[in-house]
N, C-alpha and C. Protein backbone atom coordinates (compact mmCIF):
# COMPACT_ATOMS: atom_id res chain seq x y z
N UNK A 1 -185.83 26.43 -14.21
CA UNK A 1 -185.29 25.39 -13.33
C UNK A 1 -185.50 25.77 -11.86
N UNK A 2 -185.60 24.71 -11.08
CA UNK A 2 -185.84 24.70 -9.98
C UNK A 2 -184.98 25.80 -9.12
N UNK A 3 -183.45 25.07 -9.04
CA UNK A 3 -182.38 25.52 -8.72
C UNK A 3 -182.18 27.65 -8.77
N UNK A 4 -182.66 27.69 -9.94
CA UNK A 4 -182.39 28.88 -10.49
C UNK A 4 -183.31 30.08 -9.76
N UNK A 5 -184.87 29.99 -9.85
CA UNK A 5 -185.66 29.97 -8.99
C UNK A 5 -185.13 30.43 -7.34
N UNK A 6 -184.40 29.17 -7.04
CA UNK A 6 -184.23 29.03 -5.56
C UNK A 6 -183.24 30.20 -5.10
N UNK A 7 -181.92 30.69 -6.26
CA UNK A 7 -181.02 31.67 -5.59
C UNK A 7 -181.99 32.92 -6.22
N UNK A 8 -182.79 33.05 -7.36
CA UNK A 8 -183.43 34.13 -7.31
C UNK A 8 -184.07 34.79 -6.21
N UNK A 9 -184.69 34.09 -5.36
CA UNK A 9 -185.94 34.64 -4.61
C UNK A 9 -184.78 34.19 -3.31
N UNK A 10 -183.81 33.74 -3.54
CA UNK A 10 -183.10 33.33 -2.38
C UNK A 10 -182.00 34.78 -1.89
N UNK A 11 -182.00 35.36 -3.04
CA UNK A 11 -180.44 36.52 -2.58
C UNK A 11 -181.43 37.55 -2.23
N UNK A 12 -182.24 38.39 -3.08
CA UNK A 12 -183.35 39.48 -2.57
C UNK A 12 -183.41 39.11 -0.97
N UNK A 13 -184.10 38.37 -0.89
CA UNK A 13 -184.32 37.85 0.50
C UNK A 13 -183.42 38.08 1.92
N UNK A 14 -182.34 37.99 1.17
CA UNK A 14 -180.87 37.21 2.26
C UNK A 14 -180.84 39.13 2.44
N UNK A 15 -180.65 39.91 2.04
CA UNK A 15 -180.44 41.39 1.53
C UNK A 15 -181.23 42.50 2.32
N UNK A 16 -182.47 41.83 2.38
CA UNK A 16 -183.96 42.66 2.66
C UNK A 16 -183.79 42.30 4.02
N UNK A 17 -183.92 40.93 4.30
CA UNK A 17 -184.44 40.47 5.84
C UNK A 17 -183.15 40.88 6.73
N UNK A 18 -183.57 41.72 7.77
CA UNK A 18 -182.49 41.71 9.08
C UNK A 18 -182.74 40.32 9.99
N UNK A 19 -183.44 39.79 9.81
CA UNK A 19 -183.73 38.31 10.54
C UNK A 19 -182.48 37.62 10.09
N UNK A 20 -181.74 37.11 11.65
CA UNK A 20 -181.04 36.76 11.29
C UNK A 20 -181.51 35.41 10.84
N UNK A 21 -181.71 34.56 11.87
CA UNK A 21 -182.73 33.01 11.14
C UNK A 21 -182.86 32.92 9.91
N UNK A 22 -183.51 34.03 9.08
CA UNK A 22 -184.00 33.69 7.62
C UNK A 22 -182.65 33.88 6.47
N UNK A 23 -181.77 34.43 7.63
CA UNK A 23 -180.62 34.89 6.86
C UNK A 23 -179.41 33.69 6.21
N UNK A 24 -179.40 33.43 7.73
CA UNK A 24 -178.26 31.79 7.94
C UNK A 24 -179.43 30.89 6.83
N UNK A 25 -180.46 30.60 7.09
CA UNK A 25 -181.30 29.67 6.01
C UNK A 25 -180.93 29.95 4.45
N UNK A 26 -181.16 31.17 4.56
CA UNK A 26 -181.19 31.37 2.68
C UNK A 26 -179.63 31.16 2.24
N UNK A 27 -178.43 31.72 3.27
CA UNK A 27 -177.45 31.35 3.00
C UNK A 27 -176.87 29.96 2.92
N UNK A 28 -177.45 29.19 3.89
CA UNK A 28 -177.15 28.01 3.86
C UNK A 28 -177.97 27.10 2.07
N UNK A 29 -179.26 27.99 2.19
CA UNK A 29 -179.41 26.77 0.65
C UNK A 29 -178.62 27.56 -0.56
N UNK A 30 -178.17 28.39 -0.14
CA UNK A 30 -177.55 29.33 -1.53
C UNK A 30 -175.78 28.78 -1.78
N UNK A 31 -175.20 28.75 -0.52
CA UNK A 31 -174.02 27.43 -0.41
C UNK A 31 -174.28 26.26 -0.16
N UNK A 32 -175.02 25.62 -0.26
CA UNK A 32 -175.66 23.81 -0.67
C UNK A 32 -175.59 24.09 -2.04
N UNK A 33 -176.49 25.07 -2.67
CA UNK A 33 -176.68 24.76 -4.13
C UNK A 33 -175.43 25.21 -5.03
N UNK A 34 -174.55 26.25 -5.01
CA UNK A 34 -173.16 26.29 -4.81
C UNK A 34 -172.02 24.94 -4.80
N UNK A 35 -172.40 24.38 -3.84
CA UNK A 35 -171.42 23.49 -3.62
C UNK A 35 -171.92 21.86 -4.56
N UNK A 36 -173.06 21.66 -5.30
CA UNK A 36 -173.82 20.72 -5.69
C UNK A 36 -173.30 21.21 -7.14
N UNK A 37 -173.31 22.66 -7.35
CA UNK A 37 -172.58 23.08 -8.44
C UNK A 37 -171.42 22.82 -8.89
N UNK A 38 -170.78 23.12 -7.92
CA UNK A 38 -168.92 22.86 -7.69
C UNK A 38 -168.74 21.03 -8.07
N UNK A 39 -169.55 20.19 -7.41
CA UNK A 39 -169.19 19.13 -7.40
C UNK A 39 -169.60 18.25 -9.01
N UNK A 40 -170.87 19.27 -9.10
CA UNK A 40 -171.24 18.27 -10.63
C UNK A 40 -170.09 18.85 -11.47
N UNK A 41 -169.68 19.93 -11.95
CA UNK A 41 -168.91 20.65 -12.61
C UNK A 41 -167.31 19.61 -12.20
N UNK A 42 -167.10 19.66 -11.02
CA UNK A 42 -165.96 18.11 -10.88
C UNK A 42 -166.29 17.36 -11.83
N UNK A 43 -167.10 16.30 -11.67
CA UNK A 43 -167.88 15.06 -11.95
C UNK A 43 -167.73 15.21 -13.56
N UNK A 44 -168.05 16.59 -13.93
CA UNK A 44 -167.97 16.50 -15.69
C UNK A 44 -166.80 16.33 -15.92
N UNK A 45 -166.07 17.35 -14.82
CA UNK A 45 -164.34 17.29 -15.66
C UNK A 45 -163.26 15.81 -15.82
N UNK A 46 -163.93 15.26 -14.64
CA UNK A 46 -163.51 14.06 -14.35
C UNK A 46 -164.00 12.86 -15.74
N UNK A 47 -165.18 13.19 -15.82
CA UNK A 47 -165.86 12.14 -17.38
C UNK A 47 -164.99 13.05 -18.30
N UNK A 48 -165.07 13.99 -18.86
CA UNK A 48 -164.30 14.34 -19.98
C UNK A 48 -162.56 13.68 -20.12
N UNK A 49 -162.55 14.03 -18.91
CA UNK A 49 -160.96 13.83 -18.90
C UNK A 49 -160.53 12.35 -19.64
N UNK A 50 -161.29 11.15 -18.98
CA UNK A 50 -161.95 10.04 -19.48
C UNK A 50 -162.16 9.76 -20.34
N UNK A 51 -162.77 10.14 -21.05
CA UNK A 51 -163.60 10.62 -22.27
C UNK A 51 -162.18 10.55 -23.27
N UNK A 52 -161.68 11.90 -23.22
CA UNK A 52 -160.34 12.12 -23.74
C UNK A 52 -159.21 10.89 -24.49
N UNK A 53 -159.22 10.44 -22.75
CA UNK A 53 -158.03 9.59 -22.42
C UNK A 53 -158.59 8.33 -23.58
N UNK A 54 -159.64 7.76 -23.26
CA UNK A 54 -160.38 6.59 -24.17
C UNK A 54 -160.33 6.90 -25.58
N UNK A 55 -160.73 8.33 -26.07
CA UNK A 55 -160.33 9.01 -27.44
C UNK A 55 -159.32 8.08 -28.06
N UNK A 56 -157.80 8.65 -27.58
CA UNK A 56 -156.90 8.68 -28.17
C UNK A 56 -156.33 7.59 -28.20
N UNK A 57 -156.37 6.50 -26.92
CA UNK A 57 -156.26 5.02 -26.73
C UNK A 57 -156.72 4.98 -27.84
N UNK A 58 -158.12 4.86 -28.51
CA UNK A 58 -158.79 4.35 -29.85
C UNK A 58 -158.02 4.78 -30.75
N UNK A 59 -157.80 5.99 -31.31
CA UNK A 59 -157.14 6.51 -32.31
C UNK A 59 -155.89 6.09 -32.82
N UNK A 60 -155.20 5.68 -31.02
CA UNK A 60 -153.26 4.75 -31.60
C UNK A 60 -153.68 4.13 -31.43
């Protein structure tokens, strides 16, 4: 995956380089992709929850 890829070659990087520039960059896509994480992982809990709720409505 793309994503996966991106913090691989993204943390080495952040570690190695004293640049700061390349530093704030890699950090910045490494908390974008982080936070895209955080939000889909919402988004599921939110459908399940849903999900759930519709379940048991059916069931009684």
């Amino acid at each position: 995956t793309p994503g996966a890829s991106l913090v691989r070659e993204g943390l080495p990087s952040l570690y190695r380089s004293n640049n700061r520039s390349s530093i704030t960059k890699s950090g910045l896509l490494i908390f974008f992709f982080l936070l895209l994480l955080v939000v889909f992982m919402f988004l599921l809990q939110i459908a399940f929850s849903k999900g759930e709720v519709r379940t048991i409505e059916r069931s009684v």
